[in-house]
PDB file of N, CA and C in Angstrom:
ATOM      1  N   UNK A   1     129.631  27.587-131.249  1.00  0.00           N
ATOM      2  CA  UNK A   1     129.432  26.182-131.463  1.00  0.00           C
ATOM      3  C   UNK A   1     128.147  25.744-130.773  1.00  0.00           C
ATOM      4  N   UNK A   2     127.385  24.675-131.697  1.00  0.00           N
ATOM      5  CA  UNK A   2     126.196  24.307-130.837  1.00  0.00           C
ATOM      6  C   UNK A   2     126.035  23.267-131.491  1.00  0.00           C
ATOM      7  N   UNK A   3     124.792  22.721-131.391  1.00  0.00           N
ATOM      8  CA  UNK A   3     124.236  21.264-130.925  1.00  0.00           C
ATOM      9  C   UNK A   3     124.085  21.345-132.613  1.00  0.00           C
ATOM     10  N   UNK A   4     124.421  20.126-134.044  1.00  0.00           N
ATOM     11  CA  UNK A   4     123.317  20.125-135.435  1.00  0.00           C
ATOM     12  C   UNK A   4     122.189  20.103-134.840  1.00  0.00           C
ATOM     13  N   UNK A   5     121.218  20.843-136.180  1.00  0.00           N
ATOM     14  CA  UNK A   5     119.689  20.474-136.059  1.00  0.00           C
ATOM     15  C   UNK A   5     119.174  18.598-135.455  1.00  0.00           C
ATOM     16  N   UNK A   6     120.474  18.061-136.079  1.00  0.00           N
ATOM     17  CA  UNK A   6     120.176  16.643-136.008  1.00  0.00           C
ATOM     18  C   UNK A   6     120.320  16.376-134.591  1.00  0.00           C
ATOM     19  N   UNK A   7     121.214  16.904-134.166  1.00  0.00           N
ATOM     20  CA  UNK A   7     121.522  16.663-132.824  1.00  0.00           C
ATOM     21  C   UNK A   7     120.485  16.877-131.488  1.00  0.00           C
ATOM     22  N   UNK A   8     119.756  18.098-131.882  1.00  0.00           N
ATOM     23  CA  UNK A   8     118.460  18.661-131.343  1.00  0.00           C
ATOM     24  C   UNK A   8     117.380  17.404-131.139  1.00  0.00           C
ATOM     25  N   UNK A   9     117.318  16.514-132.236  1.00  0.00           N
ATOM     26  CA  UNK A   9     115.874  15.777-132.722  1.00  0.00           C
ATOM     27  C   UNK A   9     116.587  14.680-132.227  1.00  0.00           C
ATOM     28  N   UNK A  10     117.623  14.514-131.660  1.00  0.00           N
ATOM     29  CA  UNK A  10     117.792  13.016-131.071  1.00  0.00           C
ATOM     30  C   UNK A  10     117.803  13.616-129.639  1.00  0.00           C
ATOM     31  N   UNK A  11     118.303  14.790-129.221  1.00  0.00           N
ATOM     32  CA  UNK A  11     118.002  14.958-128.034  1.00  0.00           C
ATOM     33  C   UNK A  11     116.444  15.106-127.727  1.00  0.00           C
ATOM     34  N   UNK A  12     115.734  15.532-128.218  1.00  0.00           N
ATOM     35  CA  UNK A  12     114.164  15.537-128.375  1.00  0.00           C
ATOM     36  C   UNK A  12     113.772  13.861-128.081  1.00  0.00           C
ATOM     37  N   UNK A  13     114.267  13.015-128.974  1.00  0.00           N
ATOM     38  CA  UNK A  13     114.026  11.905-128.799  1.00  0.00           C
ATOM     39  C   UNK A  13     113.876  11.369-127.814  1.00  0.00           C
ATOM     40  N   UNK A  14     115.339  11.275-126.888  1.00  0.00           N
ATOM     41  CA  UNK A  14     115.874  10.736-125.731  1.00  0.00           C
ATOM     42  C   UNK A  14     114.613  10.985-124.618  1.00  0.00           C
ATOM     43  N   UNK A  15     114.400  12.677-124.666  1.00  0.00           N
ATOM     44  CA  UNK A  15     113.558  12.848-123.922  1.00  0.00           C
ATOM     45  C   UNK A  15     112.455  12.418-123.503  1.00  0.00           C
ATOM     46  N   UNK A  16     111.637  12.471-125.061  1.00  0.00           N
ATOM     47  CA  UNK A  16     109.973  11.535-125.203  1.00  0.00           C
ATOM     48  C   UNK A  16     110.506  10.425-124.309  1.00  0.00           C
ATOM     49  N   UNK A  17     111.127   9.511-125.108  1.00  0.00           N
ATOM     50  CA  UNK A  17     111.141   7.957-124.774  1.00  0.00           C
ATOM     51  C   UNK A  17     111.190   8.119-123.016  1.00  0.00           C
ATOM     52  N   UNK A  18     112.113   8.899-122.299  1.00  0.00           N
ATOM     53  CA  UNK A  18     112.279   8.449-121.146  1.00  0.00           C
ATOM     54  C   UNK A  18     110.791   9.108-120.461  1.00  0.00           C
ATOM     55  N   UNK A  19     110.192  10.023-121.101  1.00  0.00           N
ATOM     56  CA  UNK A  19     109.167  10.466-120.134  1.00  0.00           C
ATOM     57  C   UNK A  19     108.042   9.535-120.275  1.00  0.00           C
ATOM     58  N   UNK A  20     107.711   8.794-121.620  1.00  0.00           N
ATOM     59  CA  UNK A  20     107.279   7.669-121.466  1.00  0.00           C
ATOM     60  C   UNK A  20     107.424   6.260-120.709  1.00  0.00           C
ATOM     61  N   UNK A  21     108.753   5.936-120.573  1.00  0.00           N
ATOM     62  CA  UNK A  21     109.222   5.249-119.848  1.00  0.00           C
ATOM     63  C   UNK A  21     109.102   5.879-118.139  1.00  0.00           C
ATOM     64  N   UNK A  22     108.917   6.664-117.773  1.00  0.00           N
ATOM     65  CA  UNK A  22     108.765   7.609-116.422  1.00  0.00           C
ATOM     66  C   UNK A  22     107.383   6.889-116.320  1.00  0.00           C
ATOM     67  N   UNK A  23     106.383   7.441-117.490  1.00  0.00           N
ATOM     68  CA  UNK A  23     105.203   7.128-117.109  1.00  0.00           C
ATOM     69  C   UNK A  23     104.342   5.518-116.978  1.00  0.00           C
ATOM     70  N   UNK A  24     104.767   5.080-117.728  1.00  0.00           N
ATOM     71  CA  UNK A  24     104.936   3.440-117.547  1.00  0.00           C
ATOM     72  C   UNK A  24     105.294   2.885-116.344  1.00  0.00           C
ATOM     73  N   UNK A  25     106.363   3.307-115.961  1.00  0.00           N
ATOM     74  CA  UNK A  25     106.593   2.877-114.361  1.00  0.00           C
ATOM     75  C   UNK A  25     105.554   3.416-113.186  1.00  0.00           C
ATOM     76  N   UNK A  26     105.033   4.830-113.189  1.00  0.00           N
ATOM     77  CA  UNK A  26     104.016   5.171-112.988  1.00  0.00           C
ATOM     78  C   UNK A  26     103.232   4.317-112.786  1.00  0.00           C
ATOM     79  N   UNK A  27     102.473   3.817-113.974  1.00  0.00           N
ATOM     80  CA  UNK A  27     101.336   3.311-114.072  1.00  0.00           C
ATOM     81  C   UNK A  27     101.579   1.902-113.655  1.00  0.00           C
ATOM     82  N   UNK A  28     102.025   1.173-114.034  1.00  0.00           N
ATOM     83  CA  UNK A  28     102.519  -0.333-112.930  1.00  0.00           C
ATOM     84  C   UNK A  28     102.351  -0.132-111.673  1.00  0.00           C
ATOM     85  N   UNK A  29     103.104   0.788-110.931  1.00  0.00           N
ATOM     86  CA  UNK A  29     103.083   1.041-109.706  1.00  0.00           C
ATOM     87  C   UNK A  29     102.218   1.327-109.124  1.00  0.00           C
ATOM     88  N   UNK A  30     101.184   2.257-109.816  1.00  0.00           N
ATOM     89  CA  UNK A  30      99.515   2.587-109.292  1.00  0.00           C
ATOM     90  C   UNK A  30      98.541   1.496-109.605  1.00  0.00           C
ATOM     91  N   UNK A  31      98.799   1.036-110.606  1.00  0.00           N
ATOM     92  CA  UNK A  31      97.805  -0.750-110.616  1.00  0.00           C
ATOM     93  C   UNK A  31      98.343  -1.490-109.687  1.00  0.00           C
ATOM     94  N   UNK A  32      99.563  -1.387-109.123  1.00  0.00           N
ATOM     95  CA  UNK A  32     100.053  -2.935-108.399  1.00  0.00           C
ATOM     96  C   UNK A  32      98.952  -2.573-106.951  1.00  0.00           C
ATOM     97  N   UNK A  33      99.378  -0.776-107.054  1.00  0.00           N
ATOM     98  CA  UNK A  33      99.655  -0.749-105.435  1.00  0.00           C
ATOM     99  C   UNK A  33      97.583  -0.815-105.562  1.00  0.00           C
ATOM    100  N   UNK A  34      96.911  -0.876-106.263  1.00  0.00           N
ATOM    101  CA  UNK A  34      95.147  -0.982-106.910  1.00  0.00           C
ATOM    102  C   UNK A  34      95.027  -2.021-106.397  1.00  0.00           C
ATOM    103  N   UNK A  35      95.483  -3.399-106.556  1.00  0.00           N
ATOM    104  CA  UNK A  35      95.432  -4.439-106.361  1.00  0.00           C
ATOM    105  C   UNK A  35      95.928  -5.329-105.515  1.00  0.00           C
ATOM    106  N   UNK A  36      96.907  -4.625-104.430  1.00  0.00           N
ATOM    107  CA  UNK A  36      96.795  -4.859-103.002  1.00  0.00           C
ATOM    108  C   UNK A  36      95.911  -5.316-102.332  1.00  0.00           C
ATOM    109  N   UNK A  37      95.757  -6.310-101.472  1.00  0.00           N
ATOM    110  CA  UNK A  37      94.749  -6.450-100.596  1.00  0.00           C
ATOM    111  C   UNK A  37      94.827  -5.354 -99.625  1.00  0.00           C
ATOM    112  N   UNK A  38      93.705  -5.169 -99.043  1.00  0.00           N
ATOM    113  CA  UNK A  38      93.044  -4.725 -97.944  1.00  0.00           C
ATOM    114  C   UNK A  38      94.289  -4.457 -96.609  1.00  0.00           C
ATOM    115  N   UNK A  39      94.829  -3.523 -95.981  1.00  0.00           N
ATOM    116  CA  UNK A  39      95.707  -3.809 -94.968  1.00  0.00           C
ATOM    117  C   UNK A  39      95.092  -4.137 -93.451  1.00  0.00           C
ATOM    118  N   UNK A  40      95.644  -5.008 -92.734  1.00  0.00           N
ATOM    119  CA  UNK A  40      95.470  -5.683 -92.025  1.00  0.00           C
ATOM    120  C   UNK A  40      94.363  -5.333 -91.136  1.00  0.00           C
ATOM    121  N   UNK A  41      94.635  -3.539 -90.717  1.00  0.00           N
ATOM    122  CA  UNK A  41      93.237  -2.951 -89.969  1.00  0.00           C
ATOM    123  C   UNK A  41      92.545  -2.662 -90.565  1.00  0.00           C
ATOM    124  N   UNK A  42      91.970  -2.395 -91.734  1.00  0.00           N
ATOM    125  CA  UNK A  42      90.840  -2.348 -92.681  1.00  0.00           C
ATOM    126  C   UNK A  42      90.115  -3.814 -92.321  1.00  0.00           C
ATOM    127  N   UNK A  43      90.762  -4.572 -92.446  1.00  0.00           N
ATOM    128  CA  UNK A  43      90.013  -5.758 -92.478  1.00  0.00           C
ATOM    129  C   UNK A  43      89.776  -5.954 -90.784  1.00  0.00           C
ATOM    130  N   UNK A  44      90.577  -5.729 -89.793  1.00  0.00           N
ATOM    131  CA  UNK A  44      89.877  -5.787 -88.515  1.00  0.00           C
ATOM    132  C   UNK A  44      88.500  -5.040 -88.224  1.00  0.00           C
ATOM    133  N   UNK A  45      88.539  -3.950 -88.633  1.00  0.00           N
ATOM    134  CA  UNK A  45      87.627  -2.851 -88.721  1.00  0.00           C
ATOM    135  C   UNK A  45      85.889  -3.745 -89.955  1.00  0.00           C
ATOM    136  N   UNK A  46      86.631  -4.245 -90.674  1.00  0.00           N
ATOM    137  CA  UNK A  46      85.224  -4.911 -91.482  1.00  0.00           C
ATOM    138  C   UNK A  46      84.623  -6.076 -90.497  1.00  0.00           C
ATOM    139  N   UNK A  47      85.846  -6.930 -90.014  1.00  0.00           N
ATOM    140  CA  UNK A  47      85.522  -7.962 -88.878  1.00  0.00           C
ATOM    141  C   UNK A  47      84.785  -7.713 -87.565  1.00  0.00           C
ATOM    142  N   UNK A  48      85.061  -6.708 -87.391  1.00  0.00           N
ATOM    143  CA  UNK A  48      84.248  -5.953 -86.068  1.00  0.00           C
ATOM    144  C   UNK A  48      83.202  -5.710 -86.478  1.00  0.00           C
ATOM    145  N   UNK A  49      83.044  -4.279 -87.630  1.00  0.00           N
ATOM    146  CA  UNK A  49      81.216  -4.635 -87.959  1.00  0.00           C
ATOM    147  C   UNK A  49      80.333  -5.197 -88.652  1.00  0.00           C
ATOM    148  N   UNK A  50      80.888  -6.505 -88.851  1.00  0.00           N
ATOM    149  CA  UNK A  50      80.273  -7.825 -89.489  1.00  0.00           C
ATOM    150  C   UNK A  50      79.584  -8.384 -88.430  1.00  0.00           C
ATOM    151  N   UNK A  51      80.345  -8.417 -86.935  1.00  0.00           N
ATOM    152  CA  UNK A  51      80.390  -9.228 -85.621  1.00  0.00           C
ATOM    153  C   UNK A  51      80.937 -10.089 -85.527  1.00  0.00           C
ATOM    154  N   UNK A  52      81.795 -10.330 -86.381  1.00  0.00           N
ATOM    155  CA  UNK A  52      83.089 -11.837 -86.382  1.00  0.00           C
ATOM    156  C   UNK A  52      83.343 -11.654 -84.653  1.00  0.00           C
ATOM    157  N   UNK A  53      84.268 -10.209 -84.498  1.00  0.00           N
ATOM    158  CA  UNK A  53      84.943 -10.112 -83.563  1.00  0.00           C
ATOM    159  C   UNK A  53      84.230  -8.998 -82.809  1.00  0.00           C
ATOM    160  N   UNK A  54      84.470  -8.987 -81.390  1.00  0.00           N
ATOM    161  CA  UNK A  54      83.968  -8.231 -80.826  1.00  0.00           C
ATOM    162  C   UNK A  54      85.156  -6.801 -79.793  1.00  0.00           C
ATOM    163  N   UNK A  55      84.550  -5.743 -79.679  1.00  0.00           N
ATOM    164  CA  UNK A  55      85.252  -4.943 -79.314  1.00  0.00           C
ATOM    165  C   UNK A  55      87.018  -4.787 -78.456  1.00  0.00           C
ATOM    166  N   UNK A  56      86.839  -6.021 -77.980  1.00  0.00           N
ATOM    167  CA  UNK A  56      87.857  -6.354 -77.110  1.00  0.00           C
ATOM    168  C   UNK A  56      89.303  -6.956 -77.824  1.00  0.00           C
ATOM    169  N   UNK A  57      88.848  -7.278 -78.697  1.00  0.00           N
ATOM    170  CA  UNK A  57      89.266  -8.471 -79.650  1.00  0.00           C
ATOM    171  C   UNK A  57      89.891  -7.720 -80.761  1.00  0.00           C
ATOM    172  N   UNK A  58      88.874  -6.920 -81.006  1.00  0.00           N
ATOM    173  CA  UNK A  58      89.391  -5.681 -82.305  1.00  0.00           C
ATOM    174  C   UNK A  58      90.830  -4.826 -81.500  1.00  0.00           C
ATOM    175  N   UNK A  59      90.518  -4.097 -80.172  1.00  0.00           N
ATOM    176  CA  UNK A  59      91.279  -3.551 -79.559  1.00  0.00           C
ATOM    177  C   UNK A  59      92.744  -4.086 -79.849  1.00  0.00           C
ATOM    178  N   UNK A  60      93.036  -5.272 -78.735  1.00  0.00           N
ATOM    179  CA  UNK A  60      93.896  -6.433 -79.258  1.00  0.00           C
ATOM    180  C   UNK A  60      94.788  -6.498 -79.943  1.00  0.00           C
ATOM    181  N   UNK A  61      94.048  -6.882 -81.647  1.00  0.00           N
ATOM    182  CA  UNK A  61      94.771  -7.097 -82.407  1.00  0.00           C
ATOM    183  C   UNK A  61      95.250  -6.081 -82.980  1.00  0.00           C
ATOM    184  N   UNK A  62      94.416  -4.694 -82.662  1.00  0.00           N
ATOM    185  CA  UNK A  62      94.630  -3.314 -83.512  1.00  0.00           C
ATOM    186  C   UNK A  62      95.953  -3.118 -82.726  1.00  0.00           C
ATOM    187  N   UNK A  63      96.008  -3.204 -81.525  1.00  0.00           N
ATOM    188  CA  UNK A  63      97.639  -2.592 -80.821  1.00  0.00           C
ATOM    189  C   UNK A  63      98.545  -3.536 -81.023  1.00  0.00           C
ATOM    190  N   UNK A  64      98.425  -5.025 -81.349  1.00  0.00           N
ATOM    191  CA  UNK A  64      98.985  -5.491 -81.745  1.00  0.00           C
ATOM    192  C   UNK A  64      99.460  -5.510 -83.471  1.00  0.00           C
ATOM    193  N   UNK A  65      98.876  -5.097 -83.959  1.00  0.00           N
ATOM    194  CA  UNK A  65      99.194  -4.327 -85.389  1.00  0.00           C
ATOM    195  C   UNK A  65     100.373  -3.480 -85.455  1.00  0.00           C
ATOM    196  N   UNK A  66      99.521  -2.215 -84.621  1.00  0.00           N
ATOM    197  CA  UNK A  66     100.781  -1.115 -84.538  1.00  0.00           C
ATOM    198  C   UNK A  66     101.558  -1.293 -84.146  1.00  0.00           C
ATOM    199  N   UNK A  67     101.773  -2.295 -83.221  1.00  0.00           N
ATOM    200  CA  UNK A  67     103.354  -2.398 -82.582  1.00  0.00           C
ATOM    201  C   UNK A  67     104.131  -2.579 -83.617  1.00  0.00           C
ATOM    202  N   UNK A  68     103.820  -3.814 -84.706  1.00  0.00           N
ATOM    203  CA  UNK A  68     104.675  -4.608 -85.963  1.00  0.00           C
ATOM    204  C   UNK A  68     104.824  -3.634 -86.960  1.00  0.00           C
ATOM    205  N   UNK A  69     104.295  -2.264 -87.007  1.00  0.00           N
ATOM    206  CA  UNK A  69     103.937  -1.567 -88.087  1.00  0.00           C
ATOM    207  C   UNK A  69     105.011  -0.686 -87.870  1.00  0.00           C
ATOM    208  N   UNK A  70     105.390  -0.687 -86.573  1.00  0.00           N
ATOM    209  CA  UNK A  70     106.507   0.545 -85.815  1.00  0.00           C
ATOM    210  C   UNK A  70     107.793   0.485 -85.709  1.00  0.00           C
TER     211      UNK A  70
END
């Protein structure tokens, strides 16, 4: 006993659709995570060598980062 031919081509089916559907979610997920801003020390790190902020200041907020990150 086994699967009709017909039975084959809907299981074939099932498959496509979900690996498409796999990849769709994929791709949402890699544009969202594209379009994220900047995380918080990236942008300390641009602020420092702009001269917004100065070394002390960067320090600071950078350990104060990691603490919230932990």
């Amino acid at each position: 006993m086994g699967m009709t031919p017909g039975g084959w081509w809907l299981l074939f089916a099932v498959f496509i659709i979900a690996a498409i559907a796999v990849g769709a979610l994929l791709y949402v997920q890699l544009r969202r995570e594209a379009t994220v801003e900047p995380d918080s020390l990236e942008t300390l790190k641009q602020q420092y060598a702009s001269g917004e902020i100065d070394e002390t200041e960067l320090e600071t907020r950078a350990d104060r980062l990691l603490q919230y990150e932990s």
